[in-house]
Protein backbone atom coordinates (compact mmCIF):
# COMPACT_ATOMS: atom_id res chain seq x y z
CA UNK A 1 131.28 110.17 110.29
CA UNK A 2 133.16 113.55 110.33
CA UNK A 3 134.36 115.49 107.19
CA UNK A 4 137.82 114.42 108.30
CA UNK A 5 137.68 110.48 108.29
CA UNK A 6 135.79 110.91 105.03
CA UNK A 7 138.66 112.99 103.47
CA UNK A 8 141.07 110.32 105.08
CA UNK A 9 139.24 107.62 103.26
CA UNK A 10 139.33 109.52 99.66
CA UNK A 11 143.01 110.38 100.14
CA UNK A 12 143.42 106.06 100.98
CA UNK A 13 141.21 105.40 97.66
CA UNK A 14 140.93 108.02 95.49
CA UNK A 15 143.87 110.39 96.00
CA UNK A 16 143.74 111.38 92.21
CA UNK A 17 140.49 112.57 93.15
CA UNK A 18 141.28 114.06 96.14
CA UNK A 19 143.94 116.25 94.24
CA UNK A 20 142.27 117.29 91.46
CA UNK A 21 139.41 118.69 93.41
CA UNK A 22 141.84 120.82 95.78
CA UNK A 23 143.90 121.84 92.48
CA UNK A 24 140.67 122.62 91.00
CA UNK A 25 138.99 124.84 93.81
CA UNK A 26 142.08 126.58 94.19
CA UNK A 27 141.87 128.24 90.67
CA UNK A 28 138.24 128.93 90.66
CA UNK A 29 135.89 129.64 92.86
CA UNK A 30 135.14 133.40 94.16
CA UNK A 31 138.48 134.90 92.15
CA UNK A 32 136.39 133.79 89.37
CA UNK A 33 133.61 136.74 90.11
CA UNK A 34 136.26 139.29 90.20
CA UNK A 35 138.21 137.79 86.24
CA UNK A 36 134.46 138.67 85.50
CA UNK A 37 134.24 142.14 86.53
CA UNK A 38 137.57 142.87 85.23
CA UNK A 39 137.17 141.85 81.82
CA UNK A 40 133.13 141.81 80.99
CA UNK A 41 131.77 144.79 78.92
CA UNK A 42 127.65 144.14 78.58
CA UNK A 43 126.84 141.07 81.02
CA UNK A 44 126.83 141.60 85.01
CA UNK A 45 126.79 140.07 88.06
CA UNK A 46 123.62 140.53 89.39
CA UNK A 47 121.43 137.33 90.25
CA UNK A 48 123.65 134.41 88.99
CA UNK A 49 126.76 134.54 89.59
CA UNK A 50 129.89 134.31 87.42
CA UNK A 51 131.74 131.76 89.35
CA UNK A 52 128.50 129.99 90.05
CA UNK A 53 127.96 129.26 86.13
CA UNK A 54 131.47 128.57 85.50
CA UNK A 55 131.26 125.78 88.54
CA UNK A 56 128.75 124.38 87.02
CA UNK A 57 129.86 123.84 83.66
CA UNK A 58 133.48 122.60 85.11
CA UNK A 59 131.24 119.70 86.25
CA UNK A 60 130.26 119.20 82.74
CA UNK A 61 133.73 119.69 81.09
CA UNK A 62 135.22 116.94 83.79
CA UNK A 63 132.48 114.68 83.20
CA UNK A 64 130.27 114.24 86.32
CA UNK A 65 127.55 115.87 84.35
CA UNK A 66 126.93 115.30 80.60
CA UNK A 67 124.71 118.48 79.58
CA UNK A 68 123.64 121.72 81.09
CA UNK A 69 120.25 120.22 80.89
CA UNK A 70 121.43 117.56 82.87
CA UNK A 71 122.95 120.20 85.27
CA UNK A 72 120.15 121.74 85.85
CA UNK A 73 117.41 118.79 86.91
CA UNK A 74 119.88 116.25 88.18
CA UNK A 75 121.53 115.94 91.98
CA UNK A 76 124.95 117.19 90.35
CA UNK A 77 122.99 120.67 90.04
CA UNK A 78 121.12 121.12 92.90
CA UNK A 79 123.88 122.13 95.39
CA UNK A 80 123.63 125.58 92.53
CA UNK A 81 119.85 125.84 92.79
CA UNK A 82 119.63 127.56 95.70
CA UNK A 83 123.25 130.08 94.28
CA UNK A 84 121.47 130.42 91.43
CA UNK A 85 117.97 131.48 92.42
CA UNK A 86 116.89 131.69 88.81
CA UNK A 87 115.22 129.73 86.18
CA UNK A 88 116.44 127.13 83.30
CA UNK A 89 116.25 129.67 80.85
CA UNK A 90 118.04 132.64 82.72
CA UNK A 91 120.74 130.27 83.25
CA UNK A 92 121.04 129.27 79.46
CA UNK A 93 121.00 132.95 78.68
CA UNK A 94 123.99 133.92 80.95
CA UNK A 95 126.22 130.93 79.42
CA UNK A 96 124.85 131.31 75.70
CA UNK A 97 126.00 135.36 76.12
CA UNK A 98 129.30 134.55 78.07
CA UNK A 99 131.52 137.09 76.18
CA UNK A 100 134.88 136.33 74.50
CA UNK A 101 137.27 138.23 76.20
CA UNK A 102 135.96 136.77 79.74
CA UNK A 103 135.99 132.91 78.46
CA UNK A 104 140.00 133.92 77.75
CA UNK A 105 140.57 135.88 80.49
CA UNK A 106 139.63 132.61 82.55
CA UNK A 107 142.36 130.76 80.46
CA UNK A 108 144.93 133.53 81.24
CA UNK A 109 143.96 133.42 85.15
CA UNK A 110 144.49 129.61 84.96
CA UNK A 111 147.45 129.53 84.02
CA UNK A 112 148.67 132.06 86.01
CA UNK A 113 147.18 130.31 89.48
CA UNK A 114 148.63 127.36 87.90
CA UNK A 115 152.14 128.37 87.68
CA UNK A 116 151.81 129.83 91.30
CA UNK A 117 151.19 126.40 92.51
CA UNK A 118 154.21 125.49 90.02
CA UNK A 119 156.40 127.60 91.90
CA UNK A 120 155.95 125.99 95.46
CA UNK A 121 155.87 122.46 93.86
CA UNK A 122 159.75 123.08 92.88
CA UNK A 123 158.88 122.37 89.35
CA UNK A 124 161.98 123.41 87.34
CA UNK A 125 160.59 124.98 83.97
CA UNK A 126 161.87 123.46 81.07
CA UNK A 127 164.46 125.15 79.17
CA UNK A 128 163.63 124.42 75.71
CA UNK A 129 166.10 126.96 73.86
CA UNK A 130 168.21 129.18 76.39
CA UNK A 131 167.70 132.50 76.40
CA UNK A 132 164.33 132.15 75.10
CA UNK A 133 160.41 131.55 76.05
CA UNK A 134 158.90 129.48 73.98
CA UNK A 135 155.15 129.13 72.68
CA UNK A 136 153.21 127.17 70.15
CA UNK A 137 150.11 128.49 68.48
CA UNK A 138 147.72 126.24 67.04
CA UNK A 139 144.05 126.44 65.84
CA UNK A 140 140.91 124.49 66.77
CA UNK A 141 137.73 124.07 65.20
CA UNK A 142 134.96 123.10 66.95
CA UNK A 143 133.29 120.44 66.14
CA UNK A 144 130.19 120.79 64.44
CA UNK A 145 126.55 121.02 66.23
CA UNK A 146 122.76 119.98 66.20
CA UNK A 147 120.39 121.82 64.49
CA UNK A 148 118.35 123.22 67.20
CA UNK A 149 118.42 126.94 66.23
CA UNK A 150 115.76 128.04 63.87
CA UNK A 151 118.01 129.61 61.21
CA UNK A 152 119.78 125.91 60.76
CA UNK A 153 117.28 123.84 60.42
CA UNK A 154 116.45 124.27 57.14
CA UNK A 155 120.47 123.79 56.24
CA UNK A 156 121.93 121.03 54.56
CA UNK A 157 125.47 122.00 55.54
CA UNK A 158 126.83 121.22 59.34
CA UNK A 159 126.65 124.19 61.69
CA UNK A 160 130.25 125.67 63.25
CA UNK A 161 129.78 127.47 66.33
CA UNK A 162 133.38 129.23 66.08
CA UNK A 163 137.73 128.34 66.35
CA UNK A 164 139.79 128.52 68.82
CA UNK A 165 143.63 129.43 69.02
CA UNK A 166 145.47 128.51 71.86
CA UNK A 167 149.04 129.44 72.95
CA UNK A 168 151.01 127.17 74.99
CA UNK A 169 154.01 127.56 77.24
CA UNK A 170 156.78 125.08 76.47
CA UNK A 171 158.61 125.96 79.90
CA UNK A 172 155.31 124.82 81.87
CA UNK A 173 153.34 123.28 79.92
CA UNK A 174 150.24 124.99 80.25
CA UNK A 175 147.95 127.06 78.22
CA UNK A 176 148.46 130.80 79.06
CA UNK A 177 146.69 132.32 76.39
CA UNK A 178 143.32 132.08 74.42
CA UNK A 179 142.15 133.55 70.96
CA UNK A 180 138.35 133.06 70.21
CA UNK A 181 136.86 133.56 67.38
CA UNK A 182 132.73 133.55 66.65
CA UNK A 183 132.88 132.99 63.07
CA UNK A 184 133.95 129.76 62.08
CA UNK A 185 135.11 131.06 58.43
CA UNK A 186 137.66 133.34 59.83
CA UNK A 187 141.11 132.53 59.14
CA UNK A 188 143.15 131.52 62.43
CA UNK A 189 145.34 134.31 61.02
CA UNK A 190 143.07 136.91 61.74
CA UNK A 191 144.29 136.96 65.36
CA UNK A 192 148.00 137.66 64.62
CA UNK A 193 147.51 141.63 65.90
CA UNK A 194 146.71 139.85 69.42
CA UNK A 195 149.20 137.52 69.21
CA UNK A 196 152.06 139.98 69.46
CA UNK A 197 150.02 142.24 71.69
CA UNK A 198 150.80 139.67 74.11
CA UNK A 199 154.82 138.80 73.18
CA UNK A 200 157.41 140.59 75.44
CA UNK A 201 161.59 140.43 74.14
CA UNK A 202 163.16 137.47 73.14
CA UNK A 203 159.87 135.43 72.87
CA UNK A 204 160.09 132.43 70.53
CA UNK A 205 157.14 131.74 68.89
CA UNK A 206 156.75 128.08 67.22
CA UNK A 207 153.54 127.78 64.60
CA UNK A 208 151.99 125.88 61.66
CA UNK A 209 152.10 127.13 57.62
CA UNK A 210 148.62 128.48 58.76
CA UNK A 211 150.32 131.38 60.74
CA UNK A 212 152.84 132.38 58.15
CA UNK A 213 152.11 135.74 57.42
CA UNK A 214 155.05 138.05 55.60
CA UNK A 215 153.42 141.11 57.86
CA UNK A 216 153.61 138.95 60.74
CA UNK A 217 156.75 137.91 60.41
CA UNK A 218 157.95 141.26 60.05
CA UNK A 219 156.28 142.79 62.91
CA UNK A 220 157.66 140.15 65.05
CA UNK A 221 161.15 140.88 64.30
CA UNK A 222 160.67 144.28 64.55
CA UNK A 223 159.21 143.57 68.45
CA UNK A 224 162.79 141.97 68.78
CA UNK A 225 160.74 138.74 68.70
CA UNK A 226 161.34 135.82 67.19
CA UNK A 227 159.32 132.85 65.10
CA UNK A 228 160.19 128.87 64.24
CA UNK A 229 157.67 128.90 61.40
CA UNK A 230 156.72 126.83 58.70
CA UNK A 231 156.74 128.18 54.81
CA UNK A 232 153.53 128.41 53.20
CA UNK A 233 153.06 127.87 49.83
CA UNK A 234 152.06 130.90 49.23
CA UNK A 235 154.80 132.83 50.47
CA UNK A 236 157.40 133.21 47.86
CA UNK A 237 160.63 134.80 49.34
CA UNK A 238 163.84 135.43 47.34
CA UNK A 239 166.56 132.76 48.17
CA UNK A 240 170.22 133.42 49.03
CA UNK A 241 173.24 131.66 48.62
CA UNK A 242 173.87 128.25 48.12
CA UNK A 243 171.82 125.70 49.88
CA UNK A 244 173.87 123.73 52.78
CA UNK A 245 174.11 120.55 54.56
CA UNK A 246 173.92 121.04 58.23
CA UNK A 247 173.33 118.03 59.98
CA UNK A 248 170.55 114.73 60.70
CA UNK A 249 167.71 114.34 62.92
CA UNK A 250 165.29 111.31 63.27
CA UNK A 251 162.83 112.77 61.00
CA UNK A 252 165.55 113.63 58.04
CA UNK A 253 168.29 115.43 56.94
CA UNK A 254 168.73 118.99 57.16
CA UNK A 255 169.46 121.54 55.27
CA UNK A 256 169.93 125.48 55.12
CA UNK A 257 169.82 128.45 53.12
CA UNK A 258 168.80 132.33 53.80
CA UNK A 259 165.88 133.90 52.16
CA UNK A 260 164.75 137.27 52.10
CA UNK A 261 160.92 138.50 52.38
CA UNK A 262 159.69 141.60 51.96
CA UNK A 263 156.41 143.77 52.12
CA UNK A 264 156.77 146.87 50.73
CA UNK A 265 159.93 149.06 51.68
CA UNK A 266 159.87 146.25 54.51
CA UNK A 267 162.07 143.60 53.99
CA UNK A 268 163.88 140.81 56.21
CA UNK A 269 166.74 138.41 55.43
CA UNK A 270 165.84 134.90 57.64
CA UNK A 271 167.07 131.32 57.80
CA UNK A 272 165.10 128.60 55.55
CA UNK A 273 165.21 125.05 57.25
CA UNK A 274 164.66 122.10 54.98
CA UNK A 275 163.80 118.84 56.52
CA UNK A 276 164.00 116.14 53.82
CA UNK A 277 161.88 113.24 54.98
CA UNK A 278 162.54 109.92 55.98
CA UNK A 279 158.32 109.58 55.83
CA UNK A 280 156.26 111.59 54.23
CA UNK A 281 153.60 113.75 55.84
CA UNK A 282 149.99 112.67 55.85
CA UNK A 283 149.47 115.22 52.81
CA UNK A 284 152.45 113.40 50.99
CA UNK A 285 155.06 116.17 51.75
CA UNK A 286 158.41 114.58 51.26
CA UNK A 287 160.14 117.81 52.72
CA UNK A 288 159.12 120.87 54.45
CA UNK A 289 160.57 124.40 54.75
CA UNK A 290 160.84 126.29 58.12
CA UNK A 291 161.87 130.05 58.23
CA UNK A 292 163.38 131.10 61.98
CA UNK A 293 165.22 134.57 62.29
CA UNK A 294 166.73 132.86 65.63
CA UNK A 295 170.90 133.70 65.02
CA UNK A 296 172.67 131.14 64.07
CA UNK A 297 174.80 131.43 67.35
CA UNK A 298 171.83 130.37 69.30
CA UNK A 299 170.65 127.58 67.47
CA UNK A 300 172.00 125.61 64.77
CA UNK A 301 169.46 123.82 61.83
CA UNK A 302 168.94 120.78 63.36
CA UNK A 303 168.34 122.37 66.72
CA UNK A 304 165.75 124.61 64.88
CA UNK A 305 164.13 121.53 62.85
CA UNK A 306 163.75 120.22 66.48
CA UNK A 307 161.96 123.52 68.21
CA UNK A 308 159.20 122.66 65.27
CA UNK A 309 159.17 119.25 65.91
CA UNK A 310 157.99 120.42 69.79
CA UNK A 311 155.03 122.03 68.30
CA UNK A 312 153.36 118.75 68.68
CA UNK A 313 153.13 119.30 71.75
CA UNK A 314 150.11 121.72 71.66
CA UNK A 315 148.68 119.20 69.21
CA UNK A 316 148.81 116.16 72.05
CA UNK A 317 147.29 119.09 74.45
CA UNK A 318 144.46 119.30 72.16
CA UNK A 319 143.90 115.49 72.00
CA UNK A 320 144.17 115.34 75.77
CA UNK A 321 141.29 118.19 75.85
CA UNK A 322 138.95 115.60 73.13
CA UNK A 323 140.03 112.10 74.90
CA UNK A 324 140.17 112.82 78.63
CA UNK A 325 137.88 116.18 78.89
CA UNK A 326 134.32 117.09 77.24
CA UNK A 327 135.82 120.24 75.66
CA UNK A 328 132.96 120.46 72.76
CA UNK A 329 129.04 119.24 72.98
CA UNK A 330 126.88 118.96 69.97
CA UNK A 331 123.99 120.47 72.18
CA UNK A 332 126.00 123.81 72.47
CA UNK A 333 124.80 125.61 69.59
CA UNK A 334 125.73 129.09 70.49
CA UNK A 335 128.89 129.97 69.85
CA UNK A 336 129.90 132.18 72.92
CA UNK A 337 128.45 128.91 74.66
CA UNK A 338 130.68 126.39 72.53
CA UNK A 339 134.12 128.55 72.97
CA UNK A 340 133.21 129.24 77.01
CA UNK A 341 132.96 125.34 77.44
CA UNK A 342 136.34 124.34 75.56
CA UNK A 343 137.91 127.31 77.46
CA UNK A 344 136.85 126.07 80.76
CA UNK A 345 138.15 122.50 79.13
CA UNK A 346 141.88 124.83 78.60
CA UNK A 347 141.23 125.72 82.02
CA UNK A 348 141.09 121.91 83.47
CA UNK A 349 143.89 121.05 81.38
CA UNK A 350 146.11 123.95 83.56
CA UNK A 351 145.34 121.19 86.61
CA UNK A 352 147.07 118.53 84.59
CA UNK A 353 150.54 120.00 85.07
CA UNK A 354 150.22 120.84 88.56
CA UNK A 355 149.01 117.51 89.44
CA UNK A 356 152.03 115.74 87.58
CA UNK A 357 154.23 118.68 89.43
CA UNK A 358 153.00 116.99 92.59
CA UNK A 359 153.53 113.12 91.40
CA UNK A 360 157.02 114.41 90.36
CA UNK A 361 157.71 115.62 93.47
CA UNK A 362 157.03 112.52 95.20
CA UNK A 363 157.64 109.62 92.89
CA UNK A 364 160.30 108.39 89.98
CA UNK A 365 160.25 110.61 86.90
CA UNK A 366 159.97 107.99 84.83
CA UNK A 367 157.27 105.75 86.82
CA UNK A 368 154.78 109.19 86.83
CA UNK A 369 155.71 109.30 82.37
CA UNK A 370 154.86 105.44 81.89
CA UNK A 371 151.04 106.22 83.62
CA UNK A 372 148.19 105.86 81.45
CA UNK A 373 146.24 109.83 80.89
CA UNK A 374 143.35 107.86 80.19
CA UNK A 375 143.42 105.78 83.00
CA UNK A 376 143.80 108.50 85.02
CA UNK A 377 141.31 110.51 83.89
CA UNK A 378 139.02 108.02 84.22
CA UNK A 379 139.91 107.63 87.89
CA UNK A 380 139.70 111.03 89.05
CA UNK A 381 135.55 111.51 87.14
CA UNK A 382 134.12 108.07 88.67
CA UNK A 383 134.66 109.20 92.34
CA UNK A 384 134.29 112.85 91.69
CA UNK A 385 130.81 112.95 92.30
CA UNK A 386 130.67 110.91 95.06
CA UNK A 387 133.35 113.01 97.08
CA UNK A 388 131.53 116.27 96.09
CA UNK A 389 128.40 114.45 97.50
CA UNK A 390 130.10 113.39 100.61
CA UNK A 391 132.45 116.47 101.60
CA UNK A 392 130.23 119.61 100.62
CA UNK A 393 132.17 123.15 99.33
CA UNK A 394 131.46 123.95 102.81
CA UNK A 395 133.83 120.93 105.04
CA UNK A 396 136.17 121.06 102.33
CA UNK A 397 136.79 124.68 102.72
CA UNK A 398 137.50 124.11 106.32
CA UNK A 399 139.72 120.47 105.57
CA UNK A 400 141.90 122.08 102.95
CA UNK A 401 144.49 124.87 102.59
CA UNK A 402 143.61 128.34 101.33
CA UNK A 403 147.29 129.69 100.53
CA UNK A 404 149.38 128.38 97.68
CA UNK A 405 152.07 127.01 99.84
CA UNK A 406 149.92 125.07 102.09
CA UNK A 407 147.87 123.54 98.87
CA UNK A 408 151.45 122.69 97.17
CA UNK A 409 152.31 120.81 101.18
CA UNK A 410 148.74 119.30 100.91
CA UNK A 411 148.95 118.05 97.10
CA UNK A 412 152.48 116.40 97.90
CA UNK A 413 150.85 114.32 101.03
CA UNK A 414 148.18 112.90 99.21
CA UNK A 415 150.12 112.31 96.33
CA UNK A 416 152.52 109.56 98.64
CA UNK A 417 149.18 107.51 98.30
CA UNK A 418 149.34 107.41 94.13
CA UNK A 419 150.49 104.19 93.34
CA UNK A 420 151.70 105.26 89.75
CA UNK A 421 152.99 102.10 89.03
CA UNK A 422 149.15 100.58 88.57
CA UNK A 423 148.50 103.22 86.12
CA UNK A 424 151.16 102.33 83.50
CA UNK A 425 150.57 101.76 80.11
CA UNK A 426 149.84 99.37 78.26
CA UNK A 427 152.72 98.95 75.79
CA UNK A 428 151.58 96.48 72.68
CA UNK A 429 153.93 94.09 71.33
CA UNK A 430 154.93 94.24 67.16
CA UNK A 431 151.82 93.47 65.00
CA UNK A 432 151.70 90.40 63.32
CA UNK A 433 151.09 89.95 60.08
CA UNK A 434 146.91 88.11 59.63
CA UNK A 435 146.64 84.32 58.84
CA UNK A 436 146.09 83.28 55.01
CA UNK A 437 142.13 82.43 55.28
CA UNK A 438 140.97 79.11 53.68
CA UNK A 439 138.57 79.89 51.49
CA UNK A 440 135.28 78.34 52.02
CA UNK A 441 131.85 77.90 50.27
CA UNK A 442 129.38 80.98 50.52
CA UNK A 443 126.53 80.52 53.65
CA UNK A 444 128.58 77.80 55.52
CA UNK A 445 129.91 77.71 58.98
CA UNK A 446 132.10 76.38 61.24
CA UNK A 447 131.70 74.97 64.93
CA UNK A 448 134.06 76.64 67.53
CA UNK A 449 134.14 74.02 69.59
CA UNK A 450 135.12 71.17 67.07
CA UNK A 451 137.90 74.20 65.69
CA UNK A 452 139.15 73.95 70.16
CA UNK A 453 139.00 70.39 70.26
CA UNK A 454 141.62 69.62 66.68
CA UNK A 455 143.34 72.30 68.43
CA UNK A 456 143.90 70.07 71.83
CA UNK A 457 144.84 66.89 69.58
CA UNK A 458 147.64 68.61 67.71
CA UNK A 459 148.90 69.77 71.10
C-alpha cells in the first residue's frame, strides 16, 4: 500500500492525528539545529544532534513513549538509533546538560512558527484591551523527583529540580516566552530584569502578588509599560483620596482609589482596584487589591478587575500542560533535564492553538469550544505511534507541505474530517444531595439482589 492511501486512511480515522503530526514537524525538525547554534554557549553539535534529542523527547512529552529509558530500547526509539550513533549514556548526558537559554529559545521559536501558521489560518487575534498587548506571567514548580542522585539519597526532604515562569500571549494564546530557573528556592521574582528585557511600548503585563515588586513596577512605567497587578502584602503604598464605587462584576463589587509607591527619590502615583468578594479565595481572602497604572481613559475598574480575572488563563494553560501532556517525570532528576522536558511540553502546547485555528476555520465556533481537551488529547497519542510507524519522516516529507501557506491549506482539508460534535463534553447535571443511610448492626450485610428484586415490587 503506498504512503498516499495510508495518509488517506489516517486523514478518514484519525485526522486529529494527522494534524498534529504536520503542525508538529512543521515547528521542529532541522530549524531546531540552527535555535541550537544560535543560542548554546558550552554544548555542540557534533555526534547527536540537537533536533535529534529534542524529537525524541517530543515523543515522550506527547505520550507515545513514557521515559527516555524507554526511548532508548523500545521500537519508538529506534528510527533515532541509527541519527544518533551514540550510546545510552552519551545521550543522557546531552539532555541532562541541555542549557537554559536553548530549552527557552525553543519556546520563543514555537511560538513564533506558531503564529506564522496563525497568520495563514485567518485567525483574528484577540483584542483583549485596545491599544494594548497583553501577557500573563505565572510561575511553575516542578514537581518533585526520585532519589536517584547520590547527594539525595541520604535526604529526608523531596528533591526540586528547578521553576519555571512562563509568559503568555492573550491575543494568541500561546506561550512566547520562557524563564528557567535551576534553583528551586529562587523567588519567581528573580527574573523580573528579563521580563522587561523582553517588553516593547504599550505592553500590558497581567501577574500574581508574587510579581509585585515596587522596583518593578517602577521600571515598567518608566519603559512606558504598563502592569494589571495584584498588591502584596508586603507592599505598603500611601493611599489617596477617598475610596470610590465604580461599578459590579460577577466576582464582586468594585472599588477605586489612587495610591502612591515609591523607592527612593522614585515614586509613582497608580490606580488601586478593590474587588470585594462574593466568595472568598481558597486562602479566605474576602477582597483583593490590584494596582494598574493603565489611564483611566482606557479602562475603567471593572474593566481592569476583568484583565486580572484573564490571568487564569495561563493557569488553565498550565493544567492543560499536567492533564493532556507529560510536562514533568519523577525520573528526570537533573534539573536542565526537568526544565528542557516541560519546555518542550510549552512547545506542544504552541500546536494546540494552531490546531483549534484550523477547526475554527472549518467548523461552528461554538461546536470546536464544547469539545472535550481530554478527549482529544487522548485521540491524537493512541494513533500517533502507529502513523509514525506506518508513514516514516521520510513519505511524510514527500506527502505534506513544506511552506506555511500550503501546511495552513493542508491543516484546513483534513480538519473537514473532525467530527467535533463526538468530542463534546460531558456536561453533569446539579448534584444531589446523598440518601439518609439506615443504620445497621456492625459486620452485617446485605444481598443486592434481594435490595433489586423489593425494588421491582414497589414499581
Amino acid at each position: 500500500m503506498s504512503g498516499k492511501s495510508i495518509m488517506d486512511r489516517f486523514i478518514q480515522k484519525n485526522p486529529l492525528t494527522v494534524m498534529t503530526r504536520c503542525i508538529a514537524q512543521t515547528l521542529m525538525g532541522e530549524k531546531l539545529d540552527q535555535v541550537f547554534e544560535l543560542n548554546r554557549s558550552q554544548q555542540y553539535n557534533d555526534t547527536i544532534k540537537f533536533s535529534t534529542a529534542a524529537i525524541s523527547m517530543a515523543e515522550i512529552v506527547l505520550g507515545t513513549v513514557d521515559n527516555r529509558n524507554q526511548a532508548y530500547r523500545n521500537q519508538a526509539y529506534r528510527k533515532y538509533k541509527d541519527e544518533l550513533r551514540t550510546s545510552a549514556v552519551a545521550y543522557y548526558g546531552k539532555l541532562n546538560r541541555t542549557e537554559p537559554e536553548i530549552s527557552e529559545a525553543v519556546v520563543r521559536y514555537s511560538a513564533e512558527q506558531a503564529a506564522a501558521l496563525l497568520a495563514h489560518l485567518d485567525f483574528q487575534p484577540w483584542d483583549v484591551l485596545p491599544g494594548y498587548r497583553c501577557f500573563s506571567l505565572d510561575g511553575n514548580h516542578l514537581q518533585k523527583t526520585q532519589k536517584r542522585l547520590t547527594e539525595t539519597r541520604g535526604l529526608c526532604a523531596a528533591p526540586l529540580p528547578g521553576t519555571v515562569v512562563g509568559r503568555f500571549d492573550h491575543q494568541t494564546g500561546l506561550f512566547d516566552q520562557a524563564y528557567l530557573l535551576e534553583d528551586a528556592h529562587a523567588q519567581e521574582s528573580t527574573v523580573l530584569d528579563r521580563v522587561l528585557d523582553d517588553l516593547l511600548t504599550n505592553d500590558l503585563v497581567i501577574a500574581d502578588r508574587h510579581f509585585c515588586s515596587v522596583r518593578f513596577l517602577l521600571k515598567l512605567a518608566a519603559h512606558f509599560g504598563f502592569f494589571v497587578i495584584r498588591q502584596q502584602g508586603r507592599l505598603k503604598g500611601k493611599l489617596l483620596g477617598k475610596r470610590q464605587r465604580v461599578g459590579k462584576i460577577d466576582s464582586g463589587i468594585v472599588d477605586e482609589q489612587a495610591m502612591e509607591i515609591s523607592e527612593g527619590d522614585q515614586t509613582l502615583v497608580v490606580r488601586r482596584v478593590t474587588v470585594q468578594l462574593v466568595e472568598p479565595t481558597r486562602d479566605g481572602d474576602t477582597e483583593i487589591h490590584v494596582l494598574s497604572n493603565v489611564p483611566a481613559d482606557d479602562a475603567d475598574g471593572c474593566v481592569l478587575a476583568q484583565l486580572y480575572r484573564d490571568r487564569w488563563e495561563i493557569e488553565n494553560a498550565f493544567y492543560v500542560l499536567t492533564m493532556t501532556l507529560n510536562c514533568e517525570a519523577p525520573a528526570n532528576c537533573y534539573p536542565r533535564c526537568a526544565l528542557f522536558q516541560f519546555c518542550l511540553a510549552m512547545f506542544a502546547y504552541n500546536c494546540r492553538p494552531v490546531l483549534l485555528a484550523a477547526l475554527y476555520a472549518e467548523h461552528e465556533q461554538d461546536a470546536v469550544e464544547a469539545m472535550s481537551q481530554y478527549q482529544v488529547a487522548l485521540d491524537i497519542v493512541s494513533p500517533m505511534e502507529g502513523l509514525l510507524t506506518a508513514i516514516p519522516d521520510e513519505e511524510w516529507i514527500a506527502l505534506t507541505p513544506r511552506r506555511a501557506d500550503g501546511v495552513a491549506r493542508f491543516l484546513r482539508v483534513v480538519s473537514r474530517h473532525v467530527d467535533v460534535r463526538s468530542y463534546r463534553k460531558s456536561v453533569r447535571g446539579p448534584k444531589k444531595p446523598p440518601p439518609k443511610r439506615k443504620r445497621c448492626k456492625a459486620g452485617t450485610h446485605v444481598s443486592t439482589h434481594r435490595l433489586l428484586e423489593n425494588r421491582k415490587q414497589r414499581c
